[in-house]
PDB file of N, CA and C in Angstrom:
ATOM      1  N   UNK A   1      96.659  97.428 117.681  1.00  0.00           N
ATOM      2  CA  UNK A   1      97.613  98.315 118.284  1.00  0.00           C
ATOM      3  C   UNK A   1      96.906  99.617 118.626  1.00  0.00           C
ATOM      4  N   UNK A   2      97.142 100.041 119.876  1.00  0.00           N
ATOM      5  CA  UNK A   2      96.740 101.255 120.601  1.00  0.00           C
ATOM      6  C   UNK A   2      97.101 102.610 119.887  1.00  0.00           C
ATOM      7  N   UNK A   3      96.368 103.722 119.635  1.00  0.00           N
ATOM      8  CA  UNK A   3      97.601 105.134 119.363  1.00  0.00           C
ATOM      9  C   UNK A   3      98.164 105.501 120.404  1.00  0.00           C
ATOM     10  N   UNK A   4      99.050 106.258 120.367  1.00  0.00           N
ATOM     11  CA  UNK A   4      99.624 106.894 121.387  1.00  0.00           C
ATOM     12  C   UNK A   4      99.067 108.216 122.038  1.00  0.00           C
ATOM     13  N   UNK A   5      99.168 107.894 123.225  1.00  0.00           N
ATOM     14  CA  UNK A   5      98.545 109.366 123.357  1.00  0.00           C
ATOM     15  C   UNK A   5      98.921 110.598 123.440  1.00  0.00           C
ATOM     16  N   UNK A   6      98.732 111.590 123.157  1.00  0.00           N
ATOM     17  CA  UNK A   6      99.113 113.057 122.773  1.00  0.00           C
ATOM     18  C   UNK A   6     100.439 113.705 123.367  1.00  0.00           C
ATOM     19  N   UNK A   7     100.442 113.053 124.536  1.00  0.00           N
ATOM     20  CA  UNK A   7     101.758 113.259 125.498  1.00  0.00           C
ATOM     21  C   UNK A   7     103.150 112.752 124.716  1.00  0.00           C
ATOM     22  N   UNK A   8     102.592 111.503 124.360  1.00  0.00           N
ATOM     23  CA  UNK A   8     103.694 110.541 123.629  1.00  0.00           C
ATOM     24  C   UNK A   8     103.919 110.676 122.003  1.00  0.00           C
ATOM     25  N   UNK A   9     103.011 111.465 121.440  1.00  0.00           N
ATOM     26  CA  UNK A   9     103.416 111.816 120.124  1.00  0.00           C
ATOM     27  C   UNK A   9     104.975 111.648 119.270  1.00  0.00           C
ATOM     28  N   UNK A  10     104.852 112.979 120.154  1.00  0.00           N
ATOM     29  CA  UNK A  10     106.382 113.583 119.238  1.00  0.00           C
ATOM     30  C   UNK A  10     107.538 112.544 119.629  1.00  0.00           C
ATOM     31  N   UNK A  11     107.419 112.012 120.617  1.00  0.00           N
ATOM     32  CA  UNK A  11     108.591 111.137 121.391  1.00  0.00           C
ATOM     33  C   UNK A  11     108.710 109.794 120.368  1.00  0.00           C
ATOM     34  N   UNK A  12     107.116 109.218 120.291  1.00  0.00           N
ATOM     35  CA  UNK A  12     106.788 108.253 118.974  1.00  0.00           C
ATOM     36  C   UNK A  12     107.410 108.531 117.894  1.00  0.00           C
ATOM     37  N   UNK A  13     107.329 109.737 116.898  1.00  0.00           N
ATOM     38  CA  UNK A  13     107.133 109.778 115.873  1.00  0.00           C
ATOM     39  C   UNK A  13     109.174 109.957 115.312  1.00  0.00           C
ATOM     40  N   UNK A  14     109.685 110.541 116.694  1.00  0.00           N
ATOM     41  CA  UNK A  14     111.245 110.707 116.521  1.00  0.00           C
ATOM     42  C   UNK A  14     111.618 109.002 116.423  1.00  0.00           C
ATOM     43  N   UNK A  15     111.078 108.446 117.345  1.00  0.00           N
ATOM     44  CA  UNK A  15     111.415 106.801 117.205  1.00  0.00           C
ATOM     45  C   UNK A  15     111.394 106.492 116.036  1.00  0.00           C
ATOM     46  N   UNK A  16     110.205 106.204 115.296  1.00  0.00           N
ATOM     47  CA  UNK A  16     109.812 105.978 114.312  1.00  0.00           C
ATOM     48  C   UNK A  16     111.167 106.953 112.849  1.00  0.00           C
ATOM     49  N   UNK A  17     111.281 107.861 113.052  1.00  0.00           N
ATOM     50  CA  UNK A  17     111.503 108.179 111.826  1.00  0.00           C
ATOM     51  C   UNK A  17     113.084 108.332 111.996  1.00  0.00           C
ATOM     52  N   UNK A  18     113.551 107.784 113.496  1.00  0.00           N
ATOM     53  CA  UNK A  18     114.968 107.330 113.680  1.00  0.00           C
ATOM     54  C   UNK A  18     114.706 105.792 112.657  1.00  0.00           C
ATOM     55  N   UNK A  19     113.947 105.024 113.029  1.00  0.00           N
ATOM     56  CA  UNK A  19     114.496 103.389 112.451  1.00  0.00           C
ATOM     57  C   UNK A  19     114.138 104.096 111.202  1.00  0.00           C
ATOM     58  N   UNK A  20     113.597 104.762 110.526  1.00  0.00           N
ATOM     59  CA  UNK A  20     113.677 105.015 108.853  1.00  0.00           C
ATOM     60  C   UNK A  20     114.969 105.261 108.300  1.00  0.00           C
ATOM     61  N   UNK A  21     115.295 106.583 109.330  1.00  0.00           N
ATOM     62  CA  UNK A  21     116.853 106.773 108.949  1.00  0.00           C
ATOM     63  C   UNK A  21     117.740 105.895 109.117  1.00  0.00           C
ATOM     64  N   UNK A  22     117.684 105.008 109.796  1.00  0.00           N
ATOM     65  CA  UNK A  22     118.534 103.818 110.234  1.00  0.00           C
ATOM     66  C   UNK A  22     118.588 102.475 109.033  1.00  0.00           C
ATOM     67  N   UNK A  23     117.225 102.094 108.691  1.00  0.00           N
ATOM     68  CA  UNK A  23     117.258 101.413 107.471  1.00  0.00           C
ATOM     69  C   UNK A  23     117.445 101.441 106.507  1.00  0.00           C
ATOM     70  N   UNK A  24     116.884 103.264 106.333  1.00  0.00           N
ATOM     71  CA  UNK A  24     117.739 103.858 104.638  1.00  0.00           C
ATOM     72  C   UNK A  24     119.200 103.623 104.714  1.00  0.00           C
ATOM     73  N   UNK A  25     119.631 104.052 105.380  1.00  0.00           N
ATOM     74  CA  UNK A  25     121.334 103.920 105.542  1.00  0.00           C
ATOM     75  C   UNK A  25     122.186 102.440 105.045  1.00  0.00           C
ATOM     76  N   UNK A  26     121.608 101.685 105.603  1.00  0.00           N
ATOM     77  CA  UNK A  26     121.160 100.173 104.923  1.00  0.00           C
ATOM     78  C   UNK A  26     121.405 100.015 103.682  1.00  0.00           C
ATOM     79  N   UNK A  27     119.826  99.502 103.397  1.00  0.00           N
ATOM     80  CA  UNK A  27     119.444  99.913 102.171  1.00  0.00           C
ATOM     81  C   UNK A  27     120.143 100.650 100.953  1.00  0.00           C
ATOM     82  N   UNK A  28     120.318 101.762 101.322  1.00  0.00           N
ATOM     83  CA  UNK A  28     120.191 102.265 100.102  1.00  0.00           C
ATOM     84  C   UNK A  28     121.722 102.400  99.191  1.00  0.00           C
ATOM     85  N   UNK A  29     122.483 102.032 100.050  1.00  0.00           N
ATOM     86  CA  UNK A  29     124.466 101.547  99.308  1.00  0.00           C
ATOM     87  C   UNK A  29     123.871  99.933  98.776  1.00  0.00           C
ATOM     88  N   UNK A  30     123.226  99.158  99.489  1.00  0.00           N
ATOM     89  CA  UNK A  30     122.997  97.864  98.832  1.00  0.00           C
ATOM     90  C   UNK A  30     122.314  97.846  97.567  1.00  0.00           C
ATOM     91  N   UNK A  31     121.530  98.911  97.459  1.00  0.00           N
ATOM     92  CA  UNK A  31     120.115  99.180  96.218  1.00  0.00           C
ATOM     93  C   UNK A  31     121.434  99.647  95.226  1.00  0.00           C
ATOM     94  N   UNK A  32     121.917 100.470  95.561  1.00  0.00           N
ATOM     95  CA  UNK A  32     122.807 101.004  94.540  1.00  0.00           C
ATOM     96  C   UNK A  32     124.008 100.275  93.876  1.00  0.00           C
ATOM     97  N   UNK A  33     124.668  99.572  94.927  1.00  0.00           N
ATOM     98  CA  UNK A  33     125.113  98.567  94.203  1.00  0.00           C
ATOM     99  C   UNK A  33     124.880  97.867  93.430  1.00  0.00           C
ATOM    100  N   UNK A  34     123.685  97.434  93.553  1.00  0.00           N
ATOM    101  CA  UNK A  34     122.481  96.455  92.662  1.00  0.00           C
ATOM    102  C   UNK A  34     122.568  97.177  91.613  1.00  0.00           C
ATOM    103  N   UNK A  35     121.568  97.915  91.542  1.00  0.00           N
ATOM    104  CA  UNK A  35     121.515  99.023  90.256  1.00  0.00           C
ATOM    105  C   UNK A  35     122.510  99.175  89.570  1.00  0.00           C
ATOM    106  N   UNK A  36     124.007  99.352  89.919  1.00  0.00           N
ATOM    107  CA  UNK A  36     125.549  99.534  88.989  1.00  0.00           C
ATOM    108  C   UNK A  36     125.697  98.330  88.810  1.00  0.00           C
ATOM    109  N   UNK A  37     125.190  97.141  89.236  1.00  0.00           N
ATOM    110  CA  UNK A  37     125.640  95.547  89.079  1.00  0.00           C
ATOM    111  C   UNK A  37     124.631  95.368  87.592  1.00  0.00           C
ATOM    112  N   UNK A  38     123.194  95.310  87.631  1.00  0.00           N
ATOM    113  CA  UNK A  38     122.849  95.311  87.312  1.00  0.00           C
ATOM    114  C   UNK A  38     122.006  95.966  85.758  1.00  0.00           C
ATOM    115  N   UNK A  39     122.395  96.899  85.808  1.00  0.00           N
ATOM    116  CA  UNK A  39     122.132  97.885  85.132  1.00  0.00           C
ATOM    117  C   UNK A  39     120.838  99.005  85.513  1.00  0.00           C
ATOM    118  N   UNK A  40     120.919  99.706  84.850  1.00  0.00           N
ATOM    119  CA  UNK A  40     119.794 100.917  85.357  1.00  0.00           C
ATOM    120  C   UNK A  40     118.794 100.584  85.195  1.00  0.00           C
ATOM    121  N   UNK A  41     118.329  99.750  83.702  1.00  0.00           N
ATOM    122  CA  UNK A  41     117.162  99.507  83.712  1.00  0.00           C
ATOM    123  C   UNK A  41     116.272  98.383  84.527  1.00  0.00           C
ATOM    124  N   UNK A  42     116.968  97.452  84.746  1.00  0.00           N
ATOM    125  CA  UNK A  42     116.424  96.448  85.616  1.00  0.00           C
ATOM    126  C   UNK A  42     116.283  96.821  87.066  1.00  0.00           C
ATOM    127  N   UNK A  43     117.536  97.920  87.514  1.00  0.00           N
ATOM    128  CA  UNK A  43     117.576  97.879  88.670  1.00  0.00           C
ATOM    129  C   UNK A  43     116.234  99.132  88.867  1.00  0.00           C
ATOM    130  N   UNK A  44     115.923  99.795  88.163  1.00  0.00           N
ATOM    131  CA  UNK A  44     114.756 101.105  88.203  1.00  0.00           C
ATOM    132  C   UNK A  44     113.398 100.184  88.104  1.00  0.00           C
ATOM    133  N   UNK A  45     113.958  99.481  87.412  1.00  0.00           N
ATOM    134  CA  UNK A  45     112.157  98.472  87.213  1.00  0.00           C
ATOM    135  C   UNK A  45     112.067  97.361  88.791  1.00  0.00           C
ATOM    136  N   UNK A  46     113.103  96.448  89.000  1.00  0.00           N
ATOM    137  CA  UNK A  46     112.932  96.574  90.576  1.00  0.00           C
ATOM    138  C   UNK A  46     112.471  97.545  91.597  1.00  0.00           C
ATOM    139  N   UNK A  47     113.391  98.704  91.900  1.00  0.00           N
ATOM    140  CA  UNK A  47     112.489  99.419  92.662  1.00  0.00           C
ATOM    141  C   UNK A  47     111.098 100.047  92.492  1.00  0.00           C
ATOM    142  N   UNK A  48     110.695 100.005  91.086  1.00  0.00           N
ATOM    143  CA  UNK A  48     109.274 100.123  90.609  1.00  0.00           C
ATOM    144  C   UNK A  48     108.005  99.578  91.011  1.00  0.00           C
ATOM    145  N   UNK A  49     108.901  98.062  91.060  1.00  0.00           N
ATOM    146  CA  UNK A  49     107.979  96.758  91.315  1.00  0.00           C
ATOM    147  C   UNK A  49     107.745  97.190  92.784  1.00  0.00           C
ATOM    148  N   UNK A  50     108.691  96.831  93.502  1.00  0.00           N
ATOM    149  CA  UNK A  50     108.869  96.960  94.496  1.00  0.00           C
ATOM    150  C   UNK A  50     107.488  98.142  95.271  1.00  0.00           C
ATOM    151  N   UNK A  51     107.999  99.188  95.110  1.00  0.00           N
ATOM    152  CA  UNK A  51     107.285 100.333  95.487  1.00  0.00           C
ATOM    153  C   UNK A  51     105.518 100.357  95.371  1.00  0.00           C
ATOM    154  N   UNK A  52     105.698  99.892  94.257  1.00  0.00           N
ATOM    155  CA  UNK A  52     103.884  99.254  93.470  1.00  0.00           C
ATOM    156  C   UNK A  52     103.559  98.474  94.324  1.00  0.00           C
ATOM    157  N   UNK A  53     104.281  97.272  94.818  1.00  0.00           N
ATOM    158  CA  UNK A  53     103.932  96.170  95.500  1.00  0.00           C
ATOM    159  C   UNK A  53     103.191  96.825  97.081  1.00  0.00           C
ATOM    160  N   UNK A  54     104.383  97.911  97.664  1.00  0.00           N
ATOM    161  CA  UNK A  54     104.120  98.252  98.630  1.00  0.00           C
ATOM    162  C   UNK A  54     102.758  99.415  98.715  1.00  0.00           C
ATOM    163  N   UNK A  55     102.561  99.636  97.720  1.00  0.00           N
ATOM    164  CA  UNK A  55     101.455 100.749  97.705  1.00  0.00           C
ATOM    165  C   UNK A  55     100.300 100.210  98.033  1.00  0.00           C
ATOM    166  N   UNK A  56     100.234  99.119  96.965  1.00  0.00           N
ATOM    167  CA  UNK A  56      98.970  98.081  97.013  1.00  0.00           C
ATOM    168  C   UNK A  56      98.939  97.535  98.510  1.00  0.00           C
ATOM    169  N   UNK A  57      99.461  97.113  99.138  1.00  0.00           N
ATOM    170  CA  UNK A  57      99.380  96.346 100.553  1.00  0.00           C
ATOM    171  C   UNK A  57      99.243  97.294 101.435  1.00  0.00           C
ATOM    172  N   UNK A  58      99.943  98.430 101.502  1.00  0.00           N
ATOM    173  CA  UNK A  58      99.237  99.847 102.795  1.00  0.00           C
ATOM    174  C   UNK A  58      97.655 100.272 101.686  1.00  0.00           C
ATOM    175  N   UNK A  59      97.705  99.933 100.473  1.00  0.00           N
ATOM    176  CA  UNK A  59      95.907 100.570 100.378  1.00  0.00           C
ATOM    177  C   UNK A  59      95.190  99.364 100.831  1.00  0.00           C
ATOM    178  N   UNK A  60      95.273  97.833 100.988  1.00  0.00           N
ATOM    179  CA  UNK A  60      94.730  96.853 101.056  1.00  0.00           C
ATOM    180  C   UNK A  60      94.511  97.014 103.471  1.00  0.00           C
ATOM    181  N   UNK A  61      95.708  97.332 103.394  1.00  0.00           N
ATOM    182  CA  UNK A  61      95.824  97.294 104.915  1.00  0.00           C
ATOM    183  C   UNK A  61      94.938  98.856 105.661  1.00  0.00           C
ATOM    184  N   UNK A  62      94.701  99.832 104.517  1.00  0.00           N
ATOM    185  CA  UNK A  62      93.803 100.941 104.825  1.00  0.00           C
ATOM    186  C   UNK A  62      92.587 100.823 104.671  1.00  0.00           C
ATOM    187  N   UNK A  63      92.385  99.793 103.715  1.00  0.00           N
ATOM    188  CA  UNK A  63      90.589  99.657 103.354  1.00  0.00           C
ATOM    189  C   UNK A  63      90.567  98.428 104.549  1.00  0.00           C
ATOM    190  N   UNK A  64      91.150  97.757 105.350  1.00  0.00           N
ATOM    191  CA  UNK A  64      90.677  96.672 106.149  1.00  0.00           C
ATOM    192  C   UNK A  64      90.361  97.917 107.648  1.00  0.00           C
ATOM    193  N   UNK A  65      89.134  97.530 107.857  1.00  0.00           N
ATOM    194  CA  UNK A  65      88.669  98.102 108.840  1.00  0.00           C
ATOM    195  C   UNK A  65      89.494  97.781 110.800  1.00  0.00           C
ATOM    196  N   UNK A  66      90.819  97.099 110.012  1.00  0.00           N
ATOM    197  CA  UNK A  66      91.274  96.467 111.900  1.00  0.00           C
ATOM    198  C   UNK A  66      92.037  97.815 112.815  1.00  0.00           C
ATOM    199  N   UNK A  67      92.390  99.059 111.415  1.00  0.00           N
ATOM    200  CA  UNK A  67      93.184 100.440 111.708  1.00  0.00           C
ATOM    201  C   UNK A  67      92.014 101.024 111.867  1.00  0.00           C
ATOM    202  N   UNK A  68      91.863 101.743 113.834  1.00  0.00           N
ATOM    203  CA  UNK A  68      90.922 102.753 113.863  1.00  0.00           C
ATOM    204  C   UNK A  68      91.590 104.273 114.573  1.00  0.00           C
ATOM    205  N   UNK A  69      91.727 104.572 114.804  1.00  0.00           N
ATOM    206  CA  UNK A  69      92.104 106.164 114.934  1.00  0.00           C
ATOM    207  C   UNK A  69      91.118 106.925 115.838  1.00  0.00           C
ATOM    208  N   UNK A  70      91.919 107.469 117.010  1.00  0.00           N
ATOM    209  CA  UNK A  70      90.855 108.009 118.075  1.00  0.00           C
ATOM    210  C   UNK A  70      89.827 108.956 117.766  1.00  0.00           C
ATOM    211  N   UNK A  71      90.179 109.843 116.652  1.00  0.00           N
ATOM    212  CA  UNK A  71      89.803 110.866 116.170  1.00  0.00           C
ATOM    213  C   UNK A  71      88.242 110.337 115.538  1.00  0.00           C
ATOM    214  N   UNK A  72      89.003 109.562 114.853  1.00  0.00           N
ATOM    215  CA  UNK A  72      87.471 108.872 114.317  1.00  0.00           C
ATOM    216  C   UNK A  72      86.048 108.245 115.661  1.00  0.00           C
ATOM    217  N   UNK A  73      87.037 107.490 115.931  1.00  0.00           N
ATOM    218  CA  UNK A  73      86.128 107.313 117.627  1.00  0.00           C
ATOM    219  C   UNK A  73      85.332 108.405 118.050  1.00  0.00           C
ATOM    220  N   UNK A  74      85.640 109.488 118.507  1.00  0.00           N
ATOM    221  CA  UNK A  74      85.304 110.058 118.734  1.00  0.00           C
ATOM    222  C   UNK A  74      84.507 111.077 118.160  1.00  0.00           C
ATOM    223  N   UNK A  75      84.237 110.853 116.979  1.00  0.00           N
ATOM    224  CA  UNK A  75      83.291 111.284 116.050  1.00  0.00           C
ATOM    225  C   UNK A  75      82.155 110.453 115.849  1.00  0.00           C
ATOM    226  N   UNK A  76      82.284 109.489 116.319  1.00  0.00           N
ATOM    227  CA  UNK A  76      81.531 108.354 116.175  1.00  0.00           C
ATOM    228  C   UNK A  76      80.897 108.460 117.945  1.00  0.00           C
ATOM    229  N   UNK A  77      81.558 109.037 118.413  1.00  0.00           N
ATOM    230  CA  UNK A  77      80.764 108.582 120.136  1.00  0.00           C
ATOM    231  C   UNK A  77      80.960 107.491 120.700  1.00  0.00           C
ATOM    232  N   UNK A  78      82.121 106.763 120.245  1.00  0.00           N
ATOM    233  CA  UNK A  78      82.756 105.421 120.428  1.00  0.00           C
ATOM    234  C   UNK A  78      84.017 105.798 121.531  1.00  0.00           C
ATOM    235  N   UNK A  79      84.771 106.867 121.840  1.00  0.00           N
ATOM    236  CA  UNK A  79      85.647 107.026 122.430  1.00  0.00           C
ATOM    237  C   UNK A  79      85.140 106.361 123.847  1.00  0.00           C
ATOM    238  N   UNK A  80      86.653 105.509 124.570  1.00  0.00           N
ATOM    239  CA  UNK A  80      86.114 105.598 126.168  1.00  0.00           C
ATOM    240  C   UNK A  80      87.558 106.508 126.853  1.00  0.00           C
ATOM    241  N   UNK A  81      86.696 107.419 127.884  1.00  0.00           N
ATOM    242  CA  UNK A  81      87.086 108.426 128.508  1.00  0.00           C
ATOM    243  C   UNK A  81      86.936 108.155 129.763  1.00  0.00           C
TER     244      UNK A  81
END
C-alpha cells in the first residue's frame, strides 16, 4: 500500500479516525455488556488478552520489512521523484 501524499493527509487521517469512531460505538455497549454478563474479572482479562494479542501482531507487522514510509526513502536515496 502506497502513503498518501501530503495533499491527502488530513482528508486520510479524518477517514480513518471517522471508522474508529464508528466501530467504538459498536463495540464498546457489546464489550460492556459482556463484562456485566460476565463478570469484571473475566471480562478485564478478555480485553487484556485481547489487547496483548493485538500489540504482538502490529510489533510482528512493524519488524516485517513490507511497511516502508517515504520519509525513510528518501533518506535512503530510494525516493522516485
Amino acid at each position: 500500500m502506497n502513503s498518501v501524499s501530503d495533499e491527502y493527509t488530513g482528508r486520510s487521517f479524518t477517514i480513518w479516525a471517522s471508522l474508529s469512531l464508528l466501530i467504538q460505538s459498536f463495540v464498546s455497549p457489546i464489550l460492556g455488556k459482556g463484562v456485566n454478563e460476565l463478570g469484571d474479572t473475566i471480562g478485564f482479562n478478555i480485553i487484556l488478552i485481547v489487547s496483548l494479542i493485538m500489540i504482538i501482531f502490529l510489533f510482528f507487522i512493524n519488524r516485517s520489512k513490507n511497511i516502508s514510509y517515504d520519509y525513510i526513502k528518501v533518506q535512503r536515496g530510494e525516493a522516485n521523484e
